[in-house]
Every structure is written in C-alpha cells, then in structure tokens.
Protein backbone atom coordinates (compact mmCIF):
# COMPACT_ATOMS: atom_id res chain seq x y z
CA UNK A 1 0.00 0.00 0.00
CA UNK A 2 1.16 3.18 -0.68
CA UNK A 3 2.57 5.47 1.82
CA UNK A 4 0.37 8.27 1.96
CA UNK A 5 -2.84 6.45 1.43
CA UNK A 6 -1.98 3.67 4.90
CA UNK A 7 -1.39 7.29 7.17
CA UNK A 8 -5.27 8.19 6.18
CA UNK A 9 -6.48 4.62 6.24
CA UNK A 10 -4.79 4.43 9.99
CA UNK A 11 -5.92 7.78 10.62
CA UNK A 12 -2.38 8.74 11.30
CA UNK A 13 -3.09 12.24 9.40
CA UNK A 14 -6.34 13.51 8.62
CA UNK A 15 -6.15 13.85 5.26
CA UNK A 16 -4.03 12.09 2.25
CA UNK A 17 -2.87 15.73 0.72
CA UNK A 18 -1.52 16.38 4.36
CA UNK A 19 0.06 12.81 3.71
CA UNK A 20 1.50 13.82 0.60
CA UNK A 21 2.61 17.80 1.72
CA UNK A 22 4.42 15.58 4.75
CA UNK A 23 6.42 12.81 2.45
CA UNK A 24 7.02 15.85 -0.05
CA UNK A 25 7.92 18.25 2.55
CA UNK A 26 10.59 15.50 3.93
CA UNK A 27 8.85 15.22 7.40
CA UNK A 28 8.17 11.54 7.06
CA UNK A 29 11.19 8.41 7.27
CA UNK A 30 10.16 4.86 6.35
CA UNK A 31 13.09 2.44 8.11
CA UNK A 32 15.29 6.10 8.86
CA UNK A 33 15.33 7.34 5.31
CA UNK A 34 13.20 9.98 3.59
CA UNK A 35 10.13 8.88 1.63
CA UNK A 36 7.75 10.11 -1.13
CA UNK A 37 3.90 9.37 -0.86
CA UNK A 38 3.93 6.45 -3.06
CA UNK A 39 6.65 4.44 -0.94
CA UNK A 40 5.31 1.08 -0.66
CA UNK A 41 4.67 0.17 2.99
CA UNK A 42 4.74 -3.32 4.10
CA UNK A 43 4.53 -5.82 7.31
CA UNK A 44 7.11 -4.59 9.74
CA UNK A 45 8.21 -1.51 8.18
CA UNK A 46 8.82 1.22 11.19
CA UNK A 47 7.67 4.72 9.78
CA UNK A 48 8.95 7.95 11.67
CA UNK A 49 7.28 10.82 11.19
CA UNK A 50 8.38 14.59 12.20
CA UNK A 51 6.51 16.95 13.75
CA UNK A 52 7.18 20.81 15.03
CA UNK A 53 6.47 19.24 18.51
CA UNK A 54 8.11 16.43 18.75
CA UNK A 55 7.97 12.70 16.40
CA UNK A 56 6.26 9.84 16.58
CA UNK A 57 7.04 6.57 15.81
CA UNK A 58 5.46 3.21 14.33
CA UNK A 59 5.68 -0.29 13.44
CA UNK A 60 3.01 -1.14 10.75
CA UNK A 61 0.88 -4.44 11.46
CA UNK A 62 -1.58 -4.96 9.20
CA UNK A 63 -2.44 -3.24 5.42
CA UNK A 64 -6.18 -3.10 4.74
CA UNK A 65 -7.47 -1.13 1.92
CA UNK A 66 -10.16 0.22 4.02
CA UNK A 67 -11.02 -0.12 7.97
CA UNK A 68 -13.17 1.27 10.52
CA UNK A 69 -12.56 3.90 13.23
CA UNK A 70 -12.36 1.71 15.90
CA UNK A 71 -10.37 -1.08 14.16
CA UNK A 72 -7.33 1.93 12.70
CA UNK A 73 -5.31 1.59 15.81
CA UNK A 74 -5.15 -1.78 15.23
CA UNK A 75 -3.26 -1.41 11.81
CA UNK A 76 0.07 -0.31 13.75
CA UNK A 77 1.80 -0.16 17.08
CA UNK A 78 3.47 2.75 18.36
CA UNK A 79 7.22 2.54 19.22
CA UNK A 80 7.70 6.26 20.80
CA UNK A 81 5.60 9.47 20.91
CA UNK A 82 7.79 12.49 21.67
C-alpha cells in the first residue's frame, strides 16, 4: 500500500494531501530514510514521522485497503511518541 494512502487509512493524518505535503515536505522516514507518498509500505516496516512538537514513531501491522474507526489503531503499534 502506498505510503500516503496507509497514514489516512490508519488515521495517522487527517487527510491524504496532508500525507503527501508531509512525504514531499521531507517530514516523514520509512526504516530512517526519507520517503515520497507512493513508498510502498509493508509488514514490519517502522515509519517515523516529524513533527514541530516532537515525532512519533510506528511499526506497521496490518495493510487493509479500508477499515473502521475503531479497528485503525489496530493497523500499527506505536514505538515512541515524543
């Protein structure tokens, strides 16, 4: 799945243009280096992403092309939240 399009699925980011304005912007790292929105995540990949305030972290679990609200958390695990 492509970048952009798992961090609205998970409901990571709002949006998929903030998505893309944060790979394009160079805010977000898939396994510590830079990537564009149509980086293909998979199992296990860690994806770091930057923000003003701090950076948060996570391990992705599970790719689903669509999910609920209550079932998005369940589509990664968060390594650390600064």
């Amino acid at each position: 799945m492509r970048l952009d399009k798992f961090l609205k699925v998970s409901r990571i980011l709002k949006r998929r243009t903030v998505a893309q304005e944060a790979c394009d912007s160079g805010k977000v790292d898939v396994n510590g280096k830079p990537a564009k929105p149509s980086c293909r995540l998979k199992i296990g990949d860690v994806v770091t992403i930057h923000f003003a305030s701090g950076q948060l972290s996570f391990r992705v679990k599970e790719i689903s092309e669509t999910v609920r609200k209550q079932q998005a958390t369940e589509m990664y695990e968060i390594i650390t939240e600064l």
